[in-house]
N, C-alpha and C. Protein backbone atom coordinates (compact mmCIF):
# COMPACT_ATOMS: atom_id res chain seq x y z
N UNK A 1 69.81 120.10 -47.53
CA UNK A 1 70.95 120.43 -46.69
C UNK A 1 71.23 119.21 -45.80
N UNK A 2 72.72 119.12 -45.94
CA UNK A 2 73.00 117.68 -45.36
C UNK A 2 73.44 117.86 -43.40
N UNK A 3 74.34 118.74 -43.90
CA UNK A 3 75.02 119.71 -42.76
C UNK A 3 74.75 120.71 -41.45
N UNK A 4 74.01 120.73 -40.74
CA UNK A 4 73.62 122.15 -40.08
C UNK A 4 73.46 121.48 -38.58
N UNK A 5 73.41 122.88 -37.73
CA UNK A 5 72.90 123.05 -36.28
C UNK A 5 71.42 123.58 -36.36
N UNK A 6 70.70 122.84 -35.70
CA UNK A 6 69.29 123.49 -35.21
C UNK A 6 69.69 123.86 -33.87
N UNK A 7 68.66 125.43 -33.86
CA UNK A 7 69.12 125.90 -32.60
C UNK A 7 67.71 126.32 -32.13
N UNK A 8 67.70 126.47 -30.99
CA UNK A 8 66.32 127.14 -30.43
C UNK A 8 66.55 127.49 -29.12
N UNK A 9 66.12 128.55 -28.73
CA UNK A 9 66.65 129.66 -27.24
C UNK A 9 65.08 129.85 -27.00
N UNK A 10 65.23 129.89 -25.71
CA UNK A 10 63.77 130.53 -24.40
C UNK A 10 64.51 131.45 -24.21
N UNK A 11 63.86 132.24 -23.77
CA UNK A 11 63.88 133.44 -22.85
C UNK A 11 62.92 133.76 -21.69
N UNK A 12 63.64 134.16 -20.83
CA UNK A 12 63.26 134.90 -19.67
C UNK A 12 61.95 135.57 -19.35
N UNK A 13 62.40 136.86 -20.11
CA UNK A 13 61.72 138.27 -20.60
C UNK A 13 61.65 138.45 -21.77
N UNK A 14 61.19 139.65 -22.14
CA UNK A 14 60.89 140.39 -23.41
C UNK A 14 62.43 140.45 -24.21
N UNK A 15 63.25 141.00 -23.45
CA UNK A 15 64.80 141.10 -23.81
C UNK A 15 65.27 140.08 -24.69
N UNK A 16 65.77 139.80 -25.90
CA UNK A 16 66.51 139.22 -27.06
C UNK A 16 67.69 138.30 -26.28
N UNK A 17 68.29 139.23 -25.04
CA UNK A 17 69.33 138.85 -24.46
C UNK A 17 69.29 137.83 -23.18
N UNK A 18 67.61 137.58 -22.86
CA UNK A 18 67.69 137.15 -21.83
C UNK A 18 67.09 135.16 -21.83
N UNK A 19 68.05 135.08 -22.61
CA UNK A 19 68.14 133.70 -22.96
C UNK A 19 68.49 132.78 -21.53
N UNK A 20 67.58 131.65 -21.21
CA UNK A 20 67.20 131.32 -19.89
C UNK A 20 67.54 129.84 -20.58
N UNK A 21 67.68 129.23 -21.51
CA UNK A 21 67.75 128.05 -21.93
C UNK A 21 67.88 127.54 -23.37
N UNK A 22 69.00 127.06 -24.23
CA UNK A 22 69.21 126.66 -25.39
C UNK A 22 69.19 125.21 -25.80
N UNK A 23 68.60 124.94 -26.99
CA UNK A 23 68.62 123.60 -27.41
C UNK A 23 69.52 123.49 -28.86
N UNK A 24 70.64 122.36 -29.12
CA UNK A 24 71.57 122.61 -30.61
C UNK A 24 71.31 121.01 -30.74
N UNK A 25 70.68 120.78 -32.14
CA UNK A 25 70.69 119.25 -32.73
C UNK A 25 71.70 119.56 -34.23
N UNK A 26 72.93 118.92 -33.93
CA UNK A 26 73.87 118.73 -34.87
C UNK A 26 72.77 117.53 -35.69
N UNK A 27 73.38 117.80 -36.87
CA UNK A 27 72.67 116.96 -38.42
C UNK A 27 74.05 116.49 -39.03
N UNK A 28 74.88 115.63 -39.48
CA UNK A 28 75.66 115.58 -40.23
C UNK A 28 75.01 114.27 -41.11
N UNK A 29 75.70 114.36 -42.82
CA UNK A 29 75.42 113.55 -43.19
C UNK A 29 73.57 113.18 -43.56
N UNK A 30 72.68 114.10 -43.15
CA UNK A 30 71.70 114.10 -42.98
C UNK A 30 70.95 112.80 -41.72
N UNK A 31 72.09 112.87 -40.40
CA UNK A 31 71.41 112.09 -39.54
C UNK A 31 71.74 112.78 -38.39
N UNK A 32 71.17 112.80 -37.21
CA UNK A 32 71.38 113.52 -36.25
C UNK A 32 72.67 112.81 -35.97
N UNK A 33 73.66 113.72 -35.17
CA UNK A 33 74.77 113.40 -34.93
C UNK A 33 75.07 113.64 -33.59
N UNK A 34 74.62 114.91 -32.81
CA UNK A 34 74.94 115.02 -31.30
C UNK A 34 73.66 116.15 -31.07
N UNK A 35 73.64 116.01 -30.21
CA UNK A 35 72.49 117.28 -28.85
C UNK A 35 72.95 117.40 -28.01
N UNK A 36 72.58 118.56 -27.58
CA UNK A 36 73.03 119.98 -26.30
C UNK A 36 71.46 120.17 -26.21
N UNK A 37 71.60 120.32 -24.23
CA UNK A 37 70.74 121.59 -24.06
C UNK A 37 71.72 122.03 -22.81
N UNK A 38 70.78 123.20 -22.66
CA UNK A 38 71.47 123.76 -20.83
C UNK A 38 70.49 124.84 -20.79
N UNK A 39 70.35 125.04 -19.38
CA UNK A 39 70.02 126.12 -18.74
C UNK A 39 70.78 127.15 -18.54
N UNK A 40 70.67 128.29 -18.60
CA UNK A 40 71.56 129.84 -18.66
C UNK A 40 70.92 130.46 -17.81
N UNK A 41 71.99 131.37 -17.13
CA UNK A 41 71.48 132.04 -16.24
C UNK A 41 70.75 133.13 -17.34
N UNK A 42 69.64 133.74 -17.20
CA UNK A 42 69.61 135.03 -18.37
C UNK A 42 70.10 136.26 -17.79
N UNK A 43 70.22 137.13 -19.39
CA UNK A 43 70.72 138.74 -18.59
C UNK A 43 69.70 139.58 -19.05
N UNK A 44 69.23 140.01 -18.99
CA UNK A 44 68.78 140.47 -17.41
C UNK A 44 68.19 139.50 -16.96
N UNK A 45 68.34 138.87 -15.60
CA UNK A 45 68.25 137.84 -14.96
C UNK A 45 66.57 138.11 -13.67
N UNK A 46 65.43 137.85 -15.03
CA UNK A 46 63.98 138.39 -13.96
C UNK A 46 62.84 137.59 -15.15
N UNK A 47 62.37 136.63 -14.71
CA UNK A 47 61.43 136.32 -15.69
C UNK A 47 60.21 137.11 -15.75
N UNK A 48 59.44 137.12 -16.67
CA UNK A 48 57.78 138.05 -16.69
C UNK A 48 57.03 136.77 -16.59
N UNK A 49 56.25 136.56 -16.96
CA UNK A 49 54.82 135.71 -16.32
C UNK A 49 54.43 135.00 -17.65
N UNK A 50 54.65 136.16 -18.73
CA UNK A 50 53.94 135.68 -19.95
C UNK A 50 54.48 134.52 -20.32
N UNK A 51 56.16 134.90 -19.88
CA UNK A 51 57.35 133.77 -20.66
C UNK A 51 57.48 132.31 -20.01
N UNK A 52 57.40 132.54 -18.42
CA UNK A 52 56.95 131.52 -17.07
C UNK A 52 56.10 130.53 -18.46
N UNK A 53 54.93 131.23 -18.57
CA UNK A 53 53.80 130.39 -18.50
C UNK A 53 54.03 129.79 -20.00
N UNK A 54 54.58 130.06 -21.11
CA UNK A 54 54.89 129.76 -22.50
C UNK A 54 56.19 128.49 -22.01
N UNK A 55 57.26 128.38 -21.53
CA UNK A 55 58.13 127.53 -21.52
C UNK A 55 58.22 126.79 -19.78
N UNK A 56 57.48 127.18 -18.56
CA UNK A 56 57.23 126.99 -17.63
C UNK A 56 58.71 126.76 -16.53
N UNK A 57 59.77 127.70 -17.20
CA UNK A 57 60.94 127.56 -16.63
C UNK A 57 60.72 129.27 -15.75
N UNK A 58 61.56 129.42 -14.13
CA UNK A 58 61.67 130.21 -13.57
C UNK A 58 62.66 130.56 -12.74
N UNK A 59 62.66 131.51 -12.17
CA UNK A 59 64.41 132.22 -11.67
C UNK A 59 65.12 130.64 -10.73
N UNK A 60 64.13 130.17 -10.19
CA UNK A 60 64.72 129.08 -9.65
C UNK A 60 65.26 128.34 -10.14
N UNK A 61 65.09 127.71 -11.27
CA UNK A 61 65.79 126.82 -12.24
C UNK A 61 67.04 127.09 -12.64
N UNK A 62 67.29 128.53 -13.27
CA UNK A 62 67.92 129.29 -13.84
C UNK A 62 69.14 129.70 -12.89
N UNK A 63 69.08 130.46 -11.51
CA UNK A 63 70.00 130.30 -10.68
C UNK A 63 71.10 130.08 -10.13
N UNK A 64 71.11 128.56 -10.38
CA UNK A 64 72.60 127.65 -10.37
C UNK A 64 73.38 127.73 -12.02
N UNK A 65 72.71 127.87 -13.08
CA UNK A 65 72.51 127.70 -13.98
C UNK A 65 74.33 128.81 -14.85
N UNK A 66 74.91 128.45 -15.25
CA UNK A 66 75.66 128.93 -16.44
C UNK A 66 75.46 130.27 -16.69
N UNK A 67 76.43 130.70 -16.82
CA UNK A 67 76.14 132.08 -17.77
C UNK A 67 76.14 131.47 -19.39
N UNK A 68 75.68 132.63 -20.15
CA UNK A 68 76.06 132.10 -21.66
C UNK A 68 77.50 132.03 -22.12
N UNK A 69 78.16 132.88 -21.68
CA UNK A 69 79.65 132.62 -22.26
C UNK A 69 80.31 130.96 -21.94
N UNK A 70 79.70 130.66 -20.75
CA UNK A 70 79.98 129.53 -20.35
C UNK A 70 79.51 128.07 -21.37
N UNK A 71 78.42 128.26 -21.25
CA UNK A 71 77.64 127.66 -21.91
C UNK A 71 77.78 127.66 -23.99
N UNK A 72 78.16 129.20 -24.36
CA UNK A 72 78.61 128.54 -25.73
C UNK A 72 80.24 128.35 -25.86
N UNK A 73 81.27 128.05 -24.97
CA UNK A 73 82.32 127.60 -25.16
C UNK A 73 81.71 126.41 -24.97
N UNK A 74 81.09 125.67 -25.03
CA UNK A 74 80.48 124.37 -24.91
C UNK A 74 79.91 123.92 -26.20
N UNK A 75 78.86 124.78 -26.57
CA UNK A 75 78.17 124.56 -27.72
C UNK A 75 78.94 125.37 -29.48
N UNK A 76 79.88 125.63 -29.29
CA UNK A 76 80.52 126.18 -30.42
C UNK A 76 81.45 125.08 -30.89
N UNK A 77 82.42 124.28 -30.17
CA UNK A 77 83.19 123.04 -30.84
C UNK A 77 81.78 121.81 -31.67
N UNK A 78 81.10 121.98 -31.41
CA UNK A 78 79.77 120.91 -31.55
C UNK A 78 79.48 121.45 -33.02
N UNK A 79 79.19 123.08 -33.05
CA UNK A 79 78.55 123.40 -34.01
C UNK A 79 79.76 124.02 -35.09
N UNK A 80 81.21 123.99 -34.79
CA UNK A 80 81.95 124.06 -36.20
C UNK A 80 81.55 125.27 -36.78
N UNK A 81 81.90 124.99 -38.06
CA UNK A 81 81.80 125.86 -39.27
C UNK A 81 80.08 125.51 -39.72
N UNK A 82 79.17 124.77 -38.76
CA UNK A 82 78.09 124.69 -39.91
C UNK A 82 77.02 125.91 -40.22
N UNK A 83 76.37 125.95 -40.65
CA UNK A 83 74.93 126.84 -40.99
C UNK A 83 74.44 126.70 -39.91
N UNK A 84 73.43 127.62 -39.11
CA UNK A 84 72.55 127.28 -38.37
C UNK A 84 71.34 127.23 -38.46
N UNK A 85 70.32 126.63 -38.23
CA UNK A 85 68.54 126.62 -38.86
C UNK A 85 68.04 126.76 -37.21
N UNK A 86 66.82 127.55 -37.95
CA UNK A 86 65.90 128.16 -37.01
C UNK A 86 64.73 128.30 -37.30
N UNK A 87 63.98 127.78 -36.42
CA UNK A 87 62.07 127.92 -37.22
C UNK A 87 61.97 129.27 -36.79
N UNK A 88 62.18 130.85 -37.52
CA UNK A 88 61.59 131.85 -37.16
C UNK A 88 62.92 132.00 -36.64
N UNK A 89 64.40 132.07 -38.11
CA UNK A 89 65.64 132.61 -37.38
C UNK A 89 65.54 134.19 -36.48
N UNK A 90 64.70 134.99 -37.21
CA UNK A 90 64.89 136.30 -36.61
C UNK A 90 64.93 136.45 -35.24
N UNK A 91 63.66 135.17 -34.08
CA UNK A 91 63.93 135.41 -32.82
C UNK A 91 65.09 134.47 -32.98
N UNK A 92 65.54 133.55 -32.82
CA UNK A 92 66.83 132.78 -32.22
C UNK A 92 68.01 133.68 -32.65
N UNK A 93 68.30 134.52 -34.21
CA UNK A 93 69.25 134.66 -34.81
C UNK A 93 69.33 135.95 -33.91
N UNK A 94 68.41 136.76 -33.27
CA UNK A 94 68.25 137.76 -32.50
C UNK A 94 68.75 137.65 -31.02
N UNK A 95 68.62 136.75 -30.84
CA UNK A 95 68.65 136.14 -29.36
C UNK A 95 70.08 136.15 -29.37
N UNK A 96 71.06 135.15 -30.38
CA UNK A 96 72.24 134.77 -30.50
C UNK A 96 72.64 136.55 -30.13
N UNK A 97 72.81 137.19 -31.14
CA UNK A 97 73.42 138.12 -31.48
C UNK A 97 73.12 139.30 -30.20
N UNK A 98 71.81 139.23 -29.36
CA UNK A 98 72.07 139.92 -28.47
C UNK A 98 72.74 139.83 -27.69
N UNK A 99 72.68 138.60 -26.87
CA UNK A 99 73.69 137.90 -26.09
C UNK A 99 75.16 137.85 -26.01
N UNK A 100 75.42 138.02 -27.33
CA UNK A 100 77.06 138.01 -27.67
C UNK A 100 77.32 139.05 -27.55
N UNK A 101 76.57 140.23 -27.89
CA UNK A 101 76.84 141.81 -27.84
C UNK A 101 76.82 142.02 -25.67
N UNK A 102 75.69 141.56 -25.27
CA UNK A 102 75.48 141.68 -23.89
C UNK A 102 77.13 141.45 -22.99
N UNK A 103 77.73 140.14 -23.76
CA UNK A 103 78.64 139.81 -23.17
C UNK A 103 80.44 140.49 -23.65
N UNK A 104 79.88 141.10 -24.73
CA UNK A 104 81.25 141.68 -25.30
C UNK A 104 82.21 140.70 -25.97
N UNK A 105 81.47 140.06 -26.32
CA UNK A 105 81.86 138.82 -27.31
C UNK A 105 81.58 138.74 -28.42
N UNK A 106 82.69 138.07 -29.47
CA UNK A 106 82.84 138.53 -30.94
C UNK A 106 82.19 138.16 -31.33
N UNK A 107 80.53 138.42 -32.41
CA UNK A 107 79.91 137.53 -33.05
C UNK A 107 80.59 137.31 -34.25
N UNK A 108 80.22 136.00 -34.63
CA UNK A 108 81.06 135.09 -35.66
C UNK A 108 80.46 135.26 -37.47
N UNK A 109 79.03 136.00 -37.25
CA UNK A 109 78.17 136.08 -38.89
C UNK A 109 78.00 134.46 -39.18
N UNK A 110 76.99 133.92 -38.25
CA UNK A 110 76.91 132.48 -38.47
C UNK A 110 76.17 132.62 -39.81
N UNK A 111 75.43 131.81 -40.27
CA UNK A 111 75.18 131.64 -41.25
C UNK A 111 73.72 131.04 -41.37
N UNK A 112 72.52 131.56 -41.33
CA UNK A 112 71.33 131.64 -40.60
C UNK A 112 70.27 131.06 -41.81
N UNK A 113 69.55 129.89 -41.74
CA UNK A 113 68.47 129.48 -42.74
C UNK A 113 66.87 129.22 -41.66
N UNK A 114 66.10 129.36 -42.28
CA UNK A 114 64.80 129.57 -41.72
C UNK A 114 63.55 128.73 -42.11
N UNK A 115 63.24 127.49 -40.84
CA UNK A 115 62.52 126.27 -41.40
C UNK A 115 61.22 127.26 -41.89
N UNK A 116 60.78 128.40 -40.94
CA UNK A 116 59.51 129.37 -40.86
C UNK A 116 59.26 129.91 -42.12
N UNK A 117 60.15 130.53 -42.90
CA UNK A 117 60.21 131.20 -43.91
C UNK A 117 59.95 130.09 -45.13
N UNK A 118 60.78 129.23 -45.20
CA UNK A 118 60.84 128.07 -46.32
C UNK A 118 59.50 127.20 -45.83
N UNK A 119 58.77 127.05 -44.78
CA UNK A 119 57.38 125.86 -44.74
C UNK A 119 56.07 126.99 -45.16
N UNK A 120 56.52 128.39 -45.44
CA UNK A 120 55.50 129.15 -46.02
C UNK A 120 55.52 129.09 -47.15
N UNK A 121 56.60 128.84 -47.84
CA UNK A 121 56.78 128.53 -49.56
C UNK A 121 56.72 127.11 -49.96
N UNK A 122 56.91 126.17 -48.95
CA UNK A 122 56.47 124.55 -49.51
C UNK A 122 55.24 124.41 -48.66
N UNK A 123 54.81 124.52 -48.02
CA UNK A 123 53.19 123.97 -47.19
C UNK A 123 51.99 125.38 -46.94
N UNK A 124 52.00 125.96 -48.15
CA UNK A 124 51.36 127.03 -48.65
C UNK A 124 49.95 127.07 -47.58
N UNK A 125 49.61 125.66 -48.00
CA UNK A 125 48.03 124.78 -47.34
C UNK A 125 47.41 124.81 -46.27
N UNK A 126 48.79 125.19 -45.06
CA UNK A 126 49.02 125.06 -43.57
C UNK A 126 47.64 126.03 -43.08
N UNK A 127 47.21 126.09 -42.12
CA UNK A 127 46.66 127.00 -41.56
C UNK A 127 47.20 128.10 -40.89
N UNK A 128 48.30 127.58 -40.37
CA UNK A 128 49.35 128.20 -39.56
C UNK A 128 50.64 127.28 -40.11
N UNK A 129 51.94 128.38 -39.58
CA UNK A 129 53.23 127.48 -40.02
C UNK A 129 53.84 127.57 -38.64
N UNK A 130 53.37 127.33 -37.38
CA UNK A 130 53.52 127.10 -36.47
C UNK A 130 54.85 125.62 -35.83
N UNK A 131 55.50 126.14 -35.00
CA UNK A 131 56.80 124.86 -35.14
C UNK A 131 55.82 123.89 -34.90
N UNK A 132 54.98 122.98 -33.88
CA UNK A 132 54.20 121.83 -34.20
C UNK A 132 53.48 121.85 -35.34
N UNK A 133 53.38 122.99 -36.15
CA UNK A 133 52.28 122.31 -37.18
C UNK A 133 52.94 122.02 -38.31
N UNK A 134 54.23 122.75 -38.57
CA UNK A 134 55.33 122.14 -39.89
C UNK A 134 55.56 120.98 -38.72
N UNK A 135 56.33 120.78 -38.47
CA UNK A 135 56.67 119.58 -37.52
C UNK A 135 55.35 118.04 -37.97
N UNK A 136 54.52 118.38 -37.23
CA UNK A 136 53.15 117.05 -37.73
C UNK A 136 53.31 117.40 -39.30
N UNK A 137 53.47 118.24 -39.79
CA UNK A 137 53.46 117.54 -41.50
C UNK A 137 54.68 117.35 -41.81
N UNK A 138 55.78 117.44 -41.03
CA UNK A 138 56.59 117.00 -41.76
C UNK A 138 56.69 115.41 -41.24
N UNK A 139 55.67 114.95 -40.51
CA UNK A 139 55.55 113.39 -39.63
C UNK A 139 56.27 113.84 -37.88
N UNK A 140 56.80 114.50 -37.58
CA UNK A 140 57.15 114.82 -36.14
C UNK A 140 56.46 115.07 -35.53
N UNK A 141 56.03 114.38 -34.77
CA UNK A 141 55.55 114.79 -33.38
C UNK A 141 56.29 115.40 -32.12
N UNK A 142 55.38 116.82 -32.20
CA UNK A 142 56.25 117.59 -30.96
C UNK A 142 56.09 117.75 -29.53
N UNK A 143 55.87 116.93 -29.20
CA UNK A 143 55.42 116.49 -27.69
C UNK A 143 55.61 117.46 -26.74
N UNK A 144 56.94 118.17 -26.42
CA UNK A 144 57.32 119.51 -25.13
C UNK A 144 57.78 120.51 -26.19
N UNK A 145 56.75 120.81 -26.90
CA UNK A 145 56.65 122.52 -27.50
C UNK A 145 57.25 123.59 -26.42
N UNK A 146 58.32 123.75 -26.79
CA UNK A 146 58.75 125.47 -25.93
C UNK A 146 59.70 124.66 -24.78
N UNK A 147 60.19 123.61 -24.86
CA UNK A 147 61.17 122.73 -24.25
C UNK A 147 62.30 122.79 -25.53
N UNK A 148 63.73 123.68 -24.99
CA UNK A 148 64.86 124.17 -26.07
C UNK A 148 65.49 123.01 -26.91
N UNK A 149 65.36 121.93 -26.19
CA UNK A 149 65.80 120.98 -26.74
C UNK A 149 64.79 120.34 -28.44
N UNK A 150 63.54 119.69 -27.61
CA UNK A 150 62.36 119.12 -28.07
C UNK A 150 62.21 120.07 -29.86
N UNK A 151 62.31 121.57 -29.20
CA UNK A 151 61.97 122.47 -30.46
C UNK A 151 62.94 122.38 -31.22
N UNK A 152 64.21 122.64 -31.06
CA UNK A 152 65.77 122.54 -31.68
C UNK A 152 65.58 121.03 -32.71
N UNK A 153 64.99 119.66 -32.12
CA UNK A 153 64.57 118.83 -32.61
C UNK A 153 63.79 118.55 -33.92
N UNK A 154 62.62 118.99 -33.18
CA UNK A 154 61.76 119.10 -34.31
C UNK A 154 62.10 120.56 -35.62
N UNK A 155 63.09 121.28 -35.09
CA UNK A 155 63.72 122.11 -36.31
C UNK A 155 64.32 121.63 -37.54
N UNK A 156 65.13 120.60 -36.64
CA UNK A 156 66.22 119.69 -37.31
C UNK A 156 65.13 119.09 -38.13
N UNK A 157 64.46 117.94 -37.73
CA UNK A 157 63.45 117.18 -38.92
C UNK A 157 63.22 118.23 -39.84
N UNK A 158 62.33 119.23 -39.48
CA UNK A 158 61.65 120.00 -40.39
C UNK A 158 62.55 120.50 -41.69
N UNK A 159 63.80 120.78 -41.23
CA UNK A 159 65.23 121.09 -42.27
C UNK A 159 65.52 119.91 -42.82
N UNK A 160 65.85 119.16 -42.47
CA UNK A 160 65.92 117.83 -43.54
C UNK A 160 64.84 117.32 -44.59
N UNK A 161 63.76 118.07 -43.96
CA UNK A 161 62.26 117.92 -45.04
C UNK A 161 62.46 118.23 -46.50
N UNK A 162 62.44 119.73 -46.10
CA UNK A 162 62.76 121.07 -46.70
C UNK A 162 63.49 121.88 -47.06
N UNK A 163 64.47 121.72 -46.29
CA UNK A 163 65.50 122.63 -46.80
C UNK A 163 66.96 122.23 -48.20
């Protein structure tokens, strides 16, 4: 695949909807072409501890921060008509789709491929198919694991591997 958006969303809380921060690495041509991140306010707007401590972002950050509607009239001219890839689309593709519903906004039926699903059928070997551990075999080094951007990144490589 020559074409696609890597996407990758934090969250808040437990909530699908409470997306606190997104990362989008446009691919065209098979070379990176542009990056987005931003901070979102989330909805429901209350972090838990577990999530704090997994991406180390908190209500303070978040605050000043965008709503999502704001934030994907931003990131939708970027991402076009393409496919979107996701290590483990079900949470991001979940995330998307709650959010849009939260806000009463039309979802679009993006078009959803999965680095997670496809590095279990080419890197059989893995111990785990963990985003750093497809990532180091696919040669990426993932330095800020659970940073929206960094992960969205290392998605992108991993899809140009593989997909």
């Amino acid at each position: 695949m020559e074409n696609f958006a890597a996407i990758d969303f934090e969250t808040a809380n437990f909530e699908r909807s409470s997306v606190c921060s997104v990362g989008v690495v446009v691919v065209r041509d098979g070379e990176i072409a542009d990056t987005f991140y931003s901070l979102i306010q989330p909805e429901p707007n209350y972090y838990n501890y577990r999530c704090r401590m997994v991406h180390g972002l908190s209500r303070s950050d978040t605050d000043c921060a965008p709503v999502f509607p704001e934030v994907w009239s931003r990131i939708e001219p970027l991402i076009g008509g393409l496919p979107l890839v996701a290590h483990n689309k079900s949470f991001d593709e979940g995330c998307l789709k709650a959010v849009f519903r939260i806000y009463g906004m039309d979802y679009p039926d993006y078009e959803f491929y999965d680095t997670l699903a496809r590095s279990r059928r080419v890197f059989r070997y893995l111990d785990n198919h963990q985003l750093q551990t497809v990532a180091a075999e696919c040669g990426y080094n993932l330095a800020a694991h659970h940073h929206a951007l960094a992960d969205a990144e290392a998605c992108a490589w991993i899809a140009r591997e593989i997909l």
